[in-house]
PDB file of N, CA and C in Angstrom:
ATOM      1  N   UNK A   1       0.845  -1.179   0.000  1.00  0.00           N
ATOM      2  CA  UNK A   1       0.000   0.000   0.000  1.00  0.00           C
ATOM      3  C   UNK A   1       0.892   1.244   0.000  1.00  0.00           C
ATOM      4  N   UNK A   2       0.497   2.007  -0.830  1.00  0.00           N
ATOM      5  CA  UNK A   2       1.260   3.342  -1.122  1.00  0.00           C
ATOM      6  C   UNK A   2       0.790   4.288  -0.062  1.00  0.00           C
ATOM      7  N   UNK A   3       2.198   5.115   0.393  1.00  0.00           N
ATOM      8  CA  UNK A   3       1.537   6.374   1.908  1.00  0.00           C
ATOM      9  C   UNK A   3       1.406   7.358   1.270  1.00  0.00           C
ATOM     10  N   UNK A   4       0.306   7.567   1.907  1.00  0.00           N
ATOM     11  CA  UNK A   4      -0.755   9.406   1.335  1.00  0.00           C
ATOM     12  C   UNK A   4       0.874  10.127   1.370  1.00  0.00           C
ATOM     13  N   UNK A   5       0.308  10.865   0.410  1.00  0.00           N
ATOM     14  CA  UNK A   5       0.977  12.041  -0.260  1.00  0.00           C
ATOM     15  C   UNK A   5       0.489  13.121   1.012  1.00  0.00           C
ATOM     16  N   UNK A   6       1.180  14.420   1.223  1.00  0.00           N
ATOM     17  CA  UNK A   6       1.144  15.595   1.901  1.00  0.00           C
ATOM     18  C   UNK A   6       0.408  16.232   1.066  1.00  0.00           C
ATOM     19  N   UNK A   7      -0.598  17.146   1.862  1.00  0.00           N
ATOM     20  CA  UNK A   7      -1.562  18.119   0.531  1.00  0.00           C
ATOM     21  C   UNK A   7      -0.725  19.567   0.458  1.00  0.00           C
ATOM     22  N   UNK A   8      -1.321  20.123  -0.677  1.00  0.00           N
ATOM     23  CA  UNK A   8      -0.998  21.553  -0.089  1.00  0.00           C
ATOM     24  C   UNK A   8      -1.443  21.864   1.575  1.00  0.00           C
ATOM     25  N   UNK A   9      -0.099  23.410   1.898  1.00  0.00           N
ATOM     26  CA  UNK A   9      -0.518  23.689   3.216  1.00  0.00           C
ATOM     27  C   UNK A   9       0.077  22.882   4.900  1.00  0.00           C
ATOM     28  N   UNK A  10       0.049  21.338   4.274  1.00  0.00           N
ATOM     29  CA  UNK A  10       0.386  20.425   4.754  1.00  0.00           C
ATOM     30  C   UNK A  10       2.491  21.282   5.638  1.00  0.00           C
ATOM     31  N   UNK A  11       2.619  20.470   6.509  1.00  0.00           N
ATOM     32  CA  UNK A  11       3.686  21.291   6.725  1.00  0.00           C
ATOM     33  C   UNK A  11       4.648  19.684   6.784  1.00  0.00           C
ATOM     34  N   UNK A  12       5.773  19.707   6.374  1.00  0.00           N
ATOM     35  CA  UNK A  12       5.975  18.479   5.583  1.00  0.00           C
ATOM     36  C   UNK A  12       7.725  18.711   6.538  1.00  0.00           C
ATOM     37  N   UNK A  13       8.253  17.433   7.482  1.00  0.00           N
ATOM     38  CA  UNK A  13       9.635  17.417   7.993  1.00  0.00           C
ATOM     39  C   UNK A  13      10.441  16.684   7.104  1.00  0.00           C
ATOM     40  N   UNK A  14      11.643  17.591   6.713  1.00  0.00           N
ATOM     41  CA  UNK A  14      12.902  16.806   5.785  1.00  0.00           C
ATOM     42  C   UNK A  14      13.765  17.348   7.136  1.00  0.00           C
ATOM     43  N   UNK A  15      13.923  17.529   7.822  1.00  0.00           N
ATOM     44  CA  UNK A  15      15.210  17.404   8.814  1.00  0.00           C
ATOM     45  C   UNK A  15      15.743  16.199   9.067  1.00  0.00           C
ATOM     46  N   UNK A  16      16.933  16.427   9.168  1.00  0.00           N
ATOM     47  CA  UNK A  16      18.339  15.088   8.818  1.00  0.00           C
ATOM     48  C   UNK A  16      17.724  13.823   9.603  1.00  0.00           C
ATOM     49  N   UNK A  17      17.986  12.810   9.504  1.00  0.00           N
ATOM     50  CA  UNK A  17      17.395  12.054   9.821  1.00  0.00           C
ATOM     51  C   UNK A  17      18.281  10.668  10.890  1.00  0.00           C
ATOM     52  N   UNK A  18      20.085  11.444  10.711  1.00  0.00           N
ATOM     53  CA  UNK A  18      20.319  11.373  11.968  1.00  0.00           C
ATOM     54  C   UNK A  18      20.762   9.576  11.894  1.00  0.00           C
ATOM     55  N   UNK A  19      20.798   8.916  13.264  1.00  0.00           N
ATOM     56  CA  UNK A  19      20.734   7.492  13.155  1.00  0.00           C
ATOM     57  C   UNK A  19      19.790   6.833  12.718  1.00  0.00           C
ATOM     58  N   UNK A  20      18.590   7.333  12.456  1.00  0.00           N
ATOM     59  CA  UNK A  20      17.292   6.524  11.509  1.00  0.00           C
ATOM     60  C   UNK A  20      17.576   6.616  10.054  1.00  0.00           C
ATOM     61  N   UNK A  21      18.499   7.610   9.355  1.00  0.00           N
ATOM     62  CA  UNK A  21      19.003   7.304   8.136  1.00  0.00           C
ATOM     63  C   UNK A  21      19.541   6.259   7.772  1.00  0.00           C
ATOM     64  N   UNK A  22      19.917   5.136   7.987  1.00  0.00           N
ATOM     65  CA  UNK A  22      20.394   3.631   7.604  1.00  0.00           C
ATOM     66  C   UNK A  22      19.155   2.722   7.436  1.00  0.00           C
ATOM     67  N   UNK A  23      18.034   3.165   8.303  1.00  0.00           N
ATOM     68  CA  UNK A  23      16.427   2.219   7.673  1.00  0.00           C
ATOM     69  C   UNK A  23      15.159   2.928   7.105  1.00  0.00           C
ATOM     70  N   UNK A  24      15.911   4.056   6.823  1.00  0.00           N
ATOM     71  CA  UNK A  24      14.881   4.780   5.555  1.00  0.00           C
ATOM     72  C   UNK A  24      14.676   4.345   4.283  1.00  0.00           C
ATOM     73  N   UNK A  25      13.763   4.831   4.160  1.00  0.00           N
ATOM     74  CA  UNK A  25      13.075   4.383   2.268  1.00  0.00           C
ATOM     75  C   UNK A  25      12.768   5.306   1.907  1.00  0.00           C
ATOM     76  N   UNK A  26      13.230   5.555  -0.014  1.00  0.00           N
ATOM     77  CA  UNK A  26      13.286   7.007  -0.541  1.00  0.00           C
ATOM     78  C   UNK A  26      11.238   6.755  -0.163  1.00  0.00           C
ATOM     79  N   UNK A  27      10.377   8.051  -0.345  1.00  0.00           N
ATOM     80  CA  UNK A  27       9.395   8.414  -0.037  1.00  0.00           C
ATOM     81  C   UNK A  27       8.930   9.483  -1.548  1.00  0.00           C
ATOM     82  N   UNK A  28       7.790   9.521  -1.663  1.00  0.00           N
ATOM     83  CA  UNK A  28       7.350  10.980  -2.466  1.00  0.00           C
ATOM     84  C   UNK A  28       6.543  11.092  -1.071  1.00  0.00           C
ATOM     85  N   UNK A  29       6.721  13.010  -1.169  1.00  0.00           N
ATOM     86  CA  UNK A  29       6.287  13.336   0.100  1.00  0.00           C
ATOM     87  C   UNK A  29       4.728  14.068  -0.055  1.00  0.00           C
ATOM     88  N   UNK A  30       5.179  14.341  -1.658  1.00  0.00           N
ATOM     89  CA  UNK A  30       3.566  15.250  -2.222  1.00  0.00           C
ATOM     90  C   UNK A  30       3.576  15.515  -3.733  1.00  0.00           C
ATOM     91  N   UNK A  31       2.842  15.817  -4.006  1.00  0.00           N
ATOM     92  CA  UNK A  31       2.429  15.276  -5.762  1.00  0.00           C
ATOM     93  C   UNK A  31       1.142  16.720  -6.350  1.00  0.00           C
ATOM     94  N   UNK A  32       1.748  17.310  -6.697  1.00  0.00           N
ATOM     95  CA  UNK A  32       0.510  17.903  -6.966  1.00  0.00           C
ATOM     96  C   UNK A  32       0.347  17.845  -8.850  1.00  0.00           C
ATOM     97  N   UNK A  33      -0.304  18.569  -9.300  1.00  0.00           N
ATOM     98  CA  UNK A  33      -0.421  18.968 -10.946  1.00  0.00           C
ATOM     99  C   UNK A  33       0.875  19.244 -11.023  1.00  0.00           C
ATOM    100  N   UNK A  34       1.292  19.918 -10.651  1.00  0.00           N
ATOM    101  CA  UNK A  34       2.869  20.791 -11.180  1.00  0.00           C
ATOM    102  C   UNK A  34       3.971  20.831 -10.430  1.00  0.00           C
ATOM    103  N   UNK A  35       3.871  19.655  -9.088  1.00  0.00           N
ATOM    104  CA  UNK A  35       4.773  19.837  -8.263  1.00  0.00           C
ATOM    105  C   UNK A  35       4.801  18.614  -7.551  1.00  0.00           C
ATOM    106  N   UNK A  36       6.602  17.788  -7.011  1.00  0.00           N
ATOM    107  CA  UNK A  36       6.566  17.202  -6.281  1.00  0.00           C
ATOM    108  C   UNK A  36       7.568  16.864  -5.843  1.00  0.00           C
ATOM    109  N   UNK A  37       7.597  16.599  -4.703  1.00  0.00           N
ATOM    110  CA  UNK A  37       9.023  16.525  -3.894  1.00  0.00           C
ATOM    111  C   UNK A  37       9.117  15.061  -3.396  1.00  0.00           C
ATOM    112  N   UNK A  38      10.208  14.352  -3.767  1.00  0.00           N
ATOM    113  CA  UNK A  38      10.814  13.395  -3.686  1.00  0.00           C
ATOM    114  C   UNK A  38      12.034  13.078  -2.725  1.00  0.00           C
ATOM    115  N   UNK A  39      11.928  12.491  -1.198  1.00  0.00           N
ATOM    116  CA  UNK A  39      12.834  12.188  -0.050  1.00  0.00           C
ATOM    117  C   UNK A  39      13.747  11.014  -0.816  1.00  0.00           C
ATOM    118  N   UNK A  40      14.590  11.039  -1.157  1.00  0.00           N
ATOM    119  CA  UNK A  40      15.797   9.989  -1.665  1.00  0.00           C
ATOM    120  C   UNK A  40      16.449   9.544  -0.943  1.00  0.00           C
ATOM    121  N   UNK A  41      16.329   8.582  -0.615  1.00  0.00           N
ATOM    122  CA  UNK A  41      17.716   7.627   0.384  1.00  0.00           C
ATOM    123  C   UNK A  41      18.260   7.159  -0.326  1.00  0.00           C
ATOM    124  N   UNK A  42      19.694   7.202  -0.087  1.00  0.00           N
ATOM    125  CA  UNK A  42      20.594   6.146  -1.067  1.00  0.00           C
ATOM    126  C   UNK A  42      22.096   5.650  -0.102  1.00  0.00           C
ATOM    127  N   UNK A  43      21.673   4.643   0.104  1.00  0.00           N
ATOM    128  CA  UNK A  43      22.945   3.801   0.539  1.00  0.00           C
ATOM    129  C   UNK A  43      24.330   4.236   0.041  1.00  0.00           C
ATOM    130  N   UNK A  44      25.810   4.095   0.875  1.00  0.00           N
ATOM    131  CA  UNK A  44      26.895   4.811   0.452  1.00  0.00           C
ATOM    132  C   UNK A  44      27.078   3.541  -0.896  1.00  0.00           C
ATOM    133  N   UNK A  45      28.181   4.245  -1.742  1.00  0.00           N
ATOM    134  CA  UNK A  45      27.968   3.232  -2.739  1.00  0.00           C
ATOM    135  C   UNK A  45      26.698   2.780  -3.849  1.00  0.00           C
ATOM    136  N   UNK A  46      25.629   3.515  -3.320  1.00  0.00           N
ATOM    137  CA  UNK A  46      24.995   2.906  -4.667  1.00  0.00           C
ATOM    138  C   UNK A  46      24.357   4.374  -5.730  1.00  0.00           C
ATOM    139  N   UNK A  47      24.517   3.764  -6.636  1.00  0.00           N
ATOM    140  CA  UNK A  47      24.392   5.032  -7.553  1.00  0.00           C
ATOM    141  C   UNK A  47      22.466   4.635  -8.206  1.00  0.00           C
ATOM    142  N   UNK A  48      21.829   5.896  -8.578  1.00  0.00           N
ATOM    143  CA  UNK A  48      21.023   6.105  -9.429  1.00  0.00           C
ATOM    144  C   UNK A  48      21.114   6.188 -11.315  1.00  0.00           C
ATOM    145  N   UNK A  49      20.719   5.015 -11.657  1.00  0.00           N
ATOM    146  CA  UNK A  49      20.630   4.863 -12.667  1.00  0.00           C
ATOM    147  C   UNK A  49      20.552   6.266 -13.911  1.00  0.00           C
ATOM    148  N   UNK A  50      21.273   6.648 -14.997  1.00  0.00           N
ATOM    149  CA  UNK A  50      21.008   7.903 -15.292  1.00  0.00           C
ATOM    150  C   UNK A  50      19.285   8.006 -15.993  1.00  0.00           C
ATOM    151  N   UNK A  51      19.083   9.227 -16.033  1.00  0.00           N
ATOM    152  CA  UNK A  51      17.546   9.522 -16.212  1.00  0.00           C
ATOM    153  C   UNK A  51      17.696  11.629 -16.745  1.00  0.00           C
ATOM    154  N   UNK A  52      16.698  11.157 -16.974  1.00  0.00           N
ATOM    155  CA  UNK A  52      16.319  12.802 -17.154  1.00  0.00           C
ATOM    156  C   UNK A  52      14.470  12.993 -16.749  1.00  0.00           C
ATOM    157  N   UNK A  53      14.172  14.423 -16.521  1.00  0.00           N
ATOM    158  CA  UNK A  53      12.728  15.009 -16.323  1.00  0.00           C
ATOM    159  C   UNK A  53      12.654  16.104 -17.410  1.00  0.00           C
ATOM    160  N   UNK A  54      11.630  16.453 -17.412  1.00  0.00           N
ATOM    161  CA  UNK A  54      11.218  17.242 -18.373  1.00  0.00           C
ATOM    162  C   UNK A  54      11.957  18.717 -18.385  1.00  0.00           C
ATOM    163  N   UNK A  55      11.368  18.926 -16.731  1.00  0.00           N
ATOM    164  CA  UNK A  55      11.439  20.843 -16.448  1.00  0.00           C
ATOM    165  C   UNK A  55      13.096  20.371 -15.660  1.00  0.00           C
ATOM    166  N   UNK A  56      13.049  21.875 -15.147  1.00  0.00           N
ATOM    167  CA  UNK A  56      13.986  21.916 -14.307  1.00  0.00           C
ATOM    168  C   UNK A  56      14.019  20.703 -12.692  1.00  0.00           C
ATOM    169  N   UNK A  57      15.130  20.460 -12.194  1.00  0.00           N
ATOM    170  CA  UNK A  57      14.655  19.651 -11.057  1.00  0.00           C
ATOM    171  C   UNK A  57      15.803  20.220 -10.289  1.00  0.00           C
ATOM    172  N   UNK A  58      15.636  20.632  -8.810  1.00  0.00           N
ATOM    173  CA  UNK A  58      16.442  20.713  -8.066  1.00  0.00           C
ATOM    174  C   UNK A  58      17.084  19.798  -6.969  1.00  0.00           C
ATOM    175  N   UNK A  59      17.878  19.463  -6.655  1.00  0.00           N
ATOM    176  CA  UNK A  59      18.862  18.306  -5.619  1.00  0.00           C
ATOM    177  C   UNK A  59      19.288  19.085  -4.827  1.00  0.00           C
ATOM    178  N   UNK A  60      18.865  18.789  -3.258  1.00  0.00           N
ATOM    179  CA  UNK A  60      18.800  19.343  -1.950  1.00  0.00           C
ATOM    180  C   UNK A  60      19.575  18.533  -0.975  1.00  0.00           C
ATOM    181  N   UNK A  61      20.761  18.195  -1.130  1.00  0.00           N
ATOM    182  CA  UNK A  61      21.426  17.442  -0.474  1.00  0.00           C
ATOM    183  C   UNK A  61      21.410  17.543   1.023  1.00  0.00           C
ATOM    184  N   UNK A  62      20.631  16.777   2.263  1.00  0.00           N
ATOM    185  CA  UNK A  62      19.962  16.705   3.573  1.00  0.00           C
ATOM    186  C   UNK A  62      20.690  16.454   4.048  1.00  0.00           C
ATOM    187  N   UNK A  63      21.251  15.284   4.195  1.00  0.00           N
ATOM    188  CA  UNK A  63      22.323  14.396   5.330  1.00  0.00           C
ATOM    189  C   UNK A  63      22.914  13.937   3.899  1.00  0.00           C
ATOM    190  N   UNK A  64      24.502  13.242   4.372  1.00  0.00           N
ATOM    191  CA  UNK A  64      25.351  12.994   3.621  1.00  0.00           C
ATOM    192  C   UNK A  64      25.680  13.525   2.507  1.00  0.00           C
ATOM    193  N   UNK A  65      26.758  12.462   1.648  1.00  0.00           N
ATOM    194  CA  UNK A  65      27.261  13.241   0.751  1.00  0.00           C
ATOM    195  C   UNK A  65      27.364  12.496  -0.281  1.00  0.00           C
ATOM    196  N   UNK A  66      26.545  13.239  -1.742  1.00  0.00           N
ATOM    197  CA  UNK A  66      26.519  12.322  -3.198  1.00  0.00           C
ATOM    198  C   UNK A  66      26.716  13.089  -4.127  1.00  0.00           C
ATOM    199  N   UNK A  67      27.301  12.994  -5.240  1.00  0.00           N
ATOM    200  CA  UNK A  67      27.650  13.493  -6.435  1.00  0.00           C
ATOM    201  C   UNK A  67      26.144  13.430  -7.664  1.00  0.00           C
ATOM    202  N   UNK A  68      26.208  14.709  -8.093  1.00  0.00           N
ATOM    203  CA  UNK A  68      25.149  14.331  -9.107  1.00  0.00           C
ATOM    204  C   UNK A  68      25.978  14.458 -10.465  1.00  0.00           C
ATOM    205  N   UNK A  69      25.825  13.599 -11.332  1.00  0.00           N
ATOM    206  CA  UNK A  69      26.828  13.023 -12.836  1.00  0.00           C
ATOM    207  C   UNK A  69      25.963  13.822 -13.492  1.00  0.00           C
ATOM    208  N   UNK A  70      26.684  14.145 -14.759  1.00  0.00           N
ATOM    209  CA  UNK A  70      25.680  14.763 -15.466  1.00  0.00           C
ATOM    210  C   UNK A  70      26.669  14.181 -16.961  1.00  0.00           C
ATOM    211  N   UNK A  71      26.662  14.021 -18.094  1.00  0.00           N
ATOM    212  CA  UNK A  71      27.937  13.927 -19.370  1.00  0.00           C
ATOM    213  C   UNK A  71      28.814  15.147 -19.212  1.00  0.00           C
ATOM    214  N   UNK A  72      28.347  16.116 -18.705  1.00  0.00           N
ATOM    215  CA  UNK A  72      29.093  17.612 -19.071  1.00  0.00           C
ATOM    216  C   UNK A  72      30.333  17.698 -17.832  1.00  0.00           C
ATOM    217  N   UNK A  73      29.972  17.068 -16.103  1.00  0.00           N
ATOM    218  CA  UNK A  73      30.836  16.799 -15.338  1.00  0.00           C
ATOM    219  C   UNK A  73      29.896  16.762 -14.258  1.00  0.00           C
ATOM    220  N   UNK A  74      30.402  16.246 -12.979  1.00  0.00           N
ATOM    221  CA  UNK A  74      30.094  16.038 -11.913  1.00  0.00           C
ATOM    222  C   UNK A  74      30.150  17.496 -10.698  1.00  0.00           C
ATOM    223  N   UNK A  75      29.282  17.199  -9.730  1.00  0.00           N
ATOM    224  CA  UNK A  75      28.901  18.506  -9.313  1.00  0.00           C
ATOM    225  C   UNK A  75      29.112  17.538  -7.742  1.00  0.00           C
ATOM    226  N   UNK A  76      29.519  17.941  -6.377  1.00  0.00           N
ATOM    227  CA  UNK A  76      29.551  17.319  -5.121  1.00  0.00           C
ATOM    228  C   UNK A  76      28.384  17.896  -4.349  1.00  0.00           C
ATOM    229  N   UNK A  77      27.602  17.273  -3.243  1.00  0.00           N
ATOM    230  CA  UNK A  77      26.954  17.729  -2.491  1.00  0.00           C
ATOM    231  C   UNK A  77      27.174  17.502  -1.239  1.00  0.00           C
ATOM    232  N   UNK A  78      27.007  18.193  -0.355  1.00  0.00           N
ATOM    233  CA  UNK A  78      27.345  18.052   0.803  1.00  0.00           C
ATOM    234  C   UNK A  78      26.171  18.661   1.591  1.00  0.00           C
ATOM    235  N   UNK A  79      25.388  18.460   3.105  1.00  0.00           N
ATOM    236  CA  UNK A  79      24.345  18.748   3.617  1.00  0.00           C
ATOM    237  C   UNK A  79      24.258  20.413   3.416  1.00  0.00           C
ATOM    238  N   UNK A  80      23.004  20.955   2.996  1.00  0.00           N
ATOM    239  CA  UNK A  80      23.198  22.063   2.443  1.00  0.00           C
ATOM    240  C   UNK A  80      23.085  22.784   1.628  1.00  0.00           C
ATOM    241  N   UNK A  81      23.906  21.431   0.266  1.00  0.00           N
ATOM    242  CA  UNK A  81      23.768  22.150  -0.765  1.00  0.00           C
ATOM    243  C   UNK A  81      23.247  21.969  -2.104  1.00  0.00           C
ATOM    244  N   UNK A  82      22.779  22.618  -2.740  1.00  0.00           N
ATOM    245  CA  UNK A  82      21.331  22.612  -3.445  1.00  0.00           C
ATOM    246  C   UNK A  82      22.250  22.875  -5.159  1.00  0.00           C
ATOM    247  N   UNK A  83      21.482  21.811  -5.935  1.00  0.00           N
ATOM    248  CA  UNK A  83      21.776  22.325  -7.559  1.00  0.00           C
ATOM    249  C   UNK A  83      20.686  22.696  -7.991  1.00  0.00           C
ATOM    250  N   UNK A  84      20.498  22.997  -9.298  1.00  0.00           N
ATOM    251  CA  UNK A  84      19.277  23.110  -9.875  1.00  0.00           C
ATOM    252  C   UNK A  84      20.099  22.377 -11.402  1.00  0.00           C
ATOM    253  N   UNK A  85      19.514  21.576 -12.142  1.00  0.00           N
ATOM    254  CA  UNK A  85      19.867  20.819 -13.228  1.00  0.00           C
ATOM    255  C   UNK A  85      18.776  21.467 -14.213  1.00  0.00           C
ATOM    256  N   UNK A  86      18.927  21.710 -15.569  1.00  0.00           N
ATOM    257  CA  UNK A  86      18.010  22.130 -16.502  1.00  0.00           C
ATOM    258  C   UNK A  86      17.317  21.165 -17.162  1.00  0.00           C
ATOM    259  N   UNK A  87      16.228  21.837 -17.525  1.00  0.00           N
ATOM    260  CA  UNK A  87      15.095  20.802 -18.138  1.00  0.00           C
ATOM    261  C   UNK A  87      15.917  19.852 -18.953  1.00  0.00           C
ATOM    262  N   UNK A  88      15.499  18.251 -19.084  1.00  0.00           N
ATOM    263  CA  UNK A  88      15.812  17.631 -19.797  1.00  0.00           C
ATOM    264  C   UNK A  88      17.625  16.763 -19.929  1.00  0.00           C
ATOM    265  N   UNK A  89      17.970  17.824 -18.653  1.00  0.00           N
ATOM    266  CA  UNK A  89      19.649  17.377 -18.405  1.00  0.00           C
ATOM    267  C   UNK A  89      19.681  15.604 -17.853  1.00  0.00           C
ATOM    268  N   UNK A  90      20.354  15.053 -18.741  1.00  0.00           N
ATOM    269  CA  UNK A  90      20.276  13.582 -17.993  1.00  0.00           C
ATOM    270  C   UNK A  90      21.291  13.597 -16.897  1.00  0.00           C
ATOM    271  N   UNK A  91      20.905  13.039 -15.522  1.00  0.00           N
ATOM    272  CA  UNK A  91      21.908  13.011 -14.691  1.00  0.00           C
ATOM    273  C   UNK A  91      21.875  11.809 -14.278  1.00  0.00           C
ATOM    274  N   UNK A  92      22.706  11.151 -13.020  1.00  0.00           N
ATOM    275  CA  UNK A  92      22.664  10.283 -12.183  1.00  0.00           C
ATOM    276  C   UNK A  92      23.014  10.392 -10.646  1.00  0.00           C
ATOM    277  N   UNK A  93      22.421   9.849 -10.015  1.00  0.00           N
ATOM    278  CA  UNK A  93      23.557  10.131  -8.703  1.00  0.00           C
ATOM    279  C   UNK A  93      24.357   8.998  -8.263  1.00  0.00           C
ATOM    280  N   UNK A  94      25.179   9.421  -7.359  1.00  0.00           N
ATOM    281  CA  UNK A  94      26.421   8.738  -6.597  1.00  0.00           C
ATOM    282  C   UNK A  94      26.645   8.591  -5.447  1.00  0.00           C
ATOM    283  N   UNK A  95      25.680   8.025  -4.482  1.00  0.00           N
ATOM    284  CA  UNK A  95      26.219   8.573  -3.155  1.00  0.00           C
ATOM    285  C   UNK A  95      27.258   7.912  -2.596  1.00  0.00           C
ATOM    286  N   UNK A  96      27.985   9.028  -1.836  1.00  0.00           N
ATOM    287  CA  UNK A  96      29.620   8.226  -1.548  1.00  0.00           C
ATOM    288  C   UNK A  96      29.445   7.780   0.347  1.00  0.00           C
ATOM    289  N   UNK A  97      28.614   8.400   0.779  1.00  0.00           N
ATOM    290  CA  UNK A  97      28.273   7.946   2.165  1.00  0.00           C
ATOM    291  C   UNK A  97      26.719   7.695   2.213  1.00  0.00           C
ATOM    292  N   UNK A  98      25.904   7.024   3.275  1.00  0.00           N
ATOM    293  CA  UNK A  98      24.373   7.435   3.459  1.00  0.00           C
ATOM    294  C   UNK A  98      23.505   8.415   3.250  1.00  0.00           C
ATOM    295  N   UNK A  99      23.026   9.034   2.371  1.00  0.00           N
ATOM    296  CA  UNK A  99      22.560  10.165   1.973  1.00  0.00           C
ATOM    297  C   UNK A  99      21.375   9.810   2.380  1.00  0.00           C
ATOM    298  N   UNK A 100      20.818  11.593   1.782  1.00  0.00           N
ATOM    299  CA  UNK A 100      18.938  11.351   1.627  1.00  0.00           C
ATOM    300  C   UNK A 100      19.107  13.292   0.894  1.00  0.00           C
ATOM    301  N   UNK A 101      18.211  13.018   0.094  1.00  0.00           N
ATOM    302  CA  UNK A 101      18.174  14.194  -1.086  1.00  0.00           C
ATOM    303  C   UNK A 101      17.016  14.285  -1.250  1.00  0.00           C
ATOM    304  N   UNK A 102      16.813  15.681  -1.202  1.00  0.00           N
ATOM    305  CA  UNK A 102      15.265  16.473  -1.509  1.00  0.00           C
ATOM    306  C   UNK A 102      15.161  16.424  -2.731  1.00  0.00           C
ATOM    307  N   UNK A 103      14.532  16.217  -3.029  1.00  0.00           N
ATOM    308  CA  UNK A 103      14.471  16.077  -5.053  1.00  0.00           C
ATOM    309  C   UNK A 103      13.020  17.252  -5.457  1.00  0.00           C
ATOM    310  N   UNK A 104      12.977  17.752  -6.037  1.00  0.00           N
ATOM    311  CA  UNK A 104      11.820  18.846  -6.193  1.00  0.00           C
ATOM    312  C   UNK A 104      11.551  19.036  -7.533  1.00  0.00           C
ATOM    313  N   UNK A 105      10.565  18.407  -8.581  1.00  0.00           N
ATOM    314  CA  UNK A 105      10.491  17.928  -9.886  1.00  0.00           C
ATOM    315  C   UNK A 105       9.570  19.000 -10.201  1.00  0.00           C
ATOM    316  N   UNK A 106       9.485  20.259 -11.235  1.00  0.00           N
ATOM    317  CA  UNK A 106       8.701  20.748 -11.757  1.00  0.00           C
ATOM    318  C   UNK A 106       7.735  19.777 -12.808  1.00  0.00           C
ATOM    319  N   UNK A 107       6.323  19.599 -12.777  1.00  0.00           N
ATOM    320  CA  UNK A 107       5.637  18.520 -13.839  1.00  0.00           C
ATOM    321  C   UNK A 107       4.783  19.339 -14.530  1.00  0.00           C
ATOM    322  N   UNK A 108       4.389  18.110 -15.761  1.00  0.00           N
ATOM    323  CA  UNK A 108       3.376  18.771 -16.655  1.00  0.00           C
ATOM    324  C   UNK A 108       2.585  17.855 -16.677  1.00  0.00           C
ATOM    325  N   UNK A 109       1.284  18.591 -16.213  1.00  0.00           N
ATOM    326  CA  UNK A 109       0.244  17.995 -15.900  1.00  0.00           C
ATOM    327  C   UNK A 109       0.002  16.792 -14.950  1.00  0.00           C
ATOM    328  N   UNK A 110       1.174  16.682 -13.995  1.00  0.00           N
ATOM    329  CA  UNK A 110       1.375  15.947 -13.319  1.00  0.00           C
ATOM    330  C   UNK A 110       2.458  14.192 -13.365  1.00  0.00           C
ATOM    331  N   UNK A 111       2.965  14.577 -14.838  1.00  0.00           N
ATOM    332  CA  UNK A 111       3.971  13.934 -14.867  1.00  0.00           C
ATOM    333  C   UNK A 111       5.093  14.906 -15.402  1.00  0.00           C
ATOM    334  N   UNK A 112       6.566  13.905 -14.297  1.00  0.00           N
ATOM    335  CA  UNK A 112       7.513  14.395 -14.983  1.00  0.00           C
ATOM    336  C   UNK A 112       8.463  14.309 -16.244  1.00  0.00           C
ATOM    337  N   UNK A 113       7.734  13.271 -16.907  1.00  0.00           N
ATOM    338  CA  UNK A 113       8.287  13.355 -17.908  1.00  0.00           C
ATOM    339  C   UNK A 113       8.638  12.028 -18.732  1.00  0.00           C
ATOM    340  N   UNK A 114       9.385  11.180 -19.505  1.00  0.00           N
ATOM    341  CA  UNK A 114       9.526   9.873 -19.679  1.00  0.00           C
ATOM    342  C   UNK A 114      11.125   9.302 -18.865  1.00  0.00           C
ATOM    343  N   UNK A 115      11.028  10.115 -18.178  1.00  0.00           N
ATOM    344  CA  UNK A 115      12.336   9.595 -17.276  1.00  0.00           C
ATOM    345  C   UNK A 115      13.450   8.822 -18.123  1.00  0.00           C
ATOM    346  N   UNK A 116      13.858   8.977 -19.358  1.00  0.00           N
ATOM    347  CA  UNK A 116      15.015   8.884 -20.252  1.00  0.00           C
ATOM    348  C   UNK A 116      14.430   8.075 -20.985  1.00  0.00           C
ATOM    349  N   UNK A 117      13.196   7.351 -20.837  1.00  0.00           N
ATOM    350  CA  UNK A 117      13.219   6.093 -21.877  1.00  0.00           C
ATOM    351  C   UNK A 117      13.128   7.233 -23.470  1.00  0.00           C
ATOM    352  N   UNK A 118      13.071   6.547 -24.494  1.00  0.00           N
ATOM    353  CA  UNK A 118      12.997   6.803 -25.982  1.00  0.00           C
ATOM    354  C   UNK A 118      11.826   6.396 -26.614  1.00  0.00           C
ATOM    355  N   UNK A 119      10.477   6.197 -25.604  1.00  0.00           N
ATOM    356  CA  UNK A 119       9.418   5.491 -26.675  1.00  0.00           C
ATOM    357  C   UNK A 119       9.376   6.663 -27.346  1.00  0.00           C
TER     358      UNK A 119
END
């Protein structure tokens, strides 16, 4: 069973997550028409497959520390610090310790997009 989404208004905690970060699961936290924010956990060592979204997407690096790949070069994150990637940029991530990343997907019409496939 999938957990309710946050509505608008809703007041929504991404604070670090501390020693409960090792039995987290990435989460979507809320979904609207044009908006949604995505809690990412990623184990040290394991990387995200590359992908792309439509609009712009921003990476909010929470706890730990992961690299977001892009073909053009790699960018580091550390708790703090925030990219913004341009519409359509294929990236991947890398995390090099226990992370968890705010992910914040501009959508159309409520999807973000074909997430790299080529149909």
């Amino acid at each position: 069973m999938a957990l309710p989404h946050a509505q608008p208004m809703d007041v929504i905690n991404v604070a670090p997550l501390g020693a409960a970060l090792g039995g987290a699961v990435s989460t979507s936290l809320i979904k609207t028409r044009r908006l949604q924010l995505l809690h990412l956990v990623l184990r040290a060592h394991q990387d995200q497959p590359p992908h792309h979204v439509d609009e712009e997407c921003i990476l909010h690096c929470l706890e730990g520390e992961v690299e977001v790949a892009t073909p053009g070069g790699t960018r580091h994150l550390s708790p703090g610090k925030v990219v913004v990637l341009p519409a359509g940029e294929v990236h991947w991530l890398r995390a090099r310790t226990d992370c968890a990343v705010l992910a914040t997907l501009l959508l159309r019409n409520g999807d973000a997009g074909d997430q790299g496939n080529d149909e």
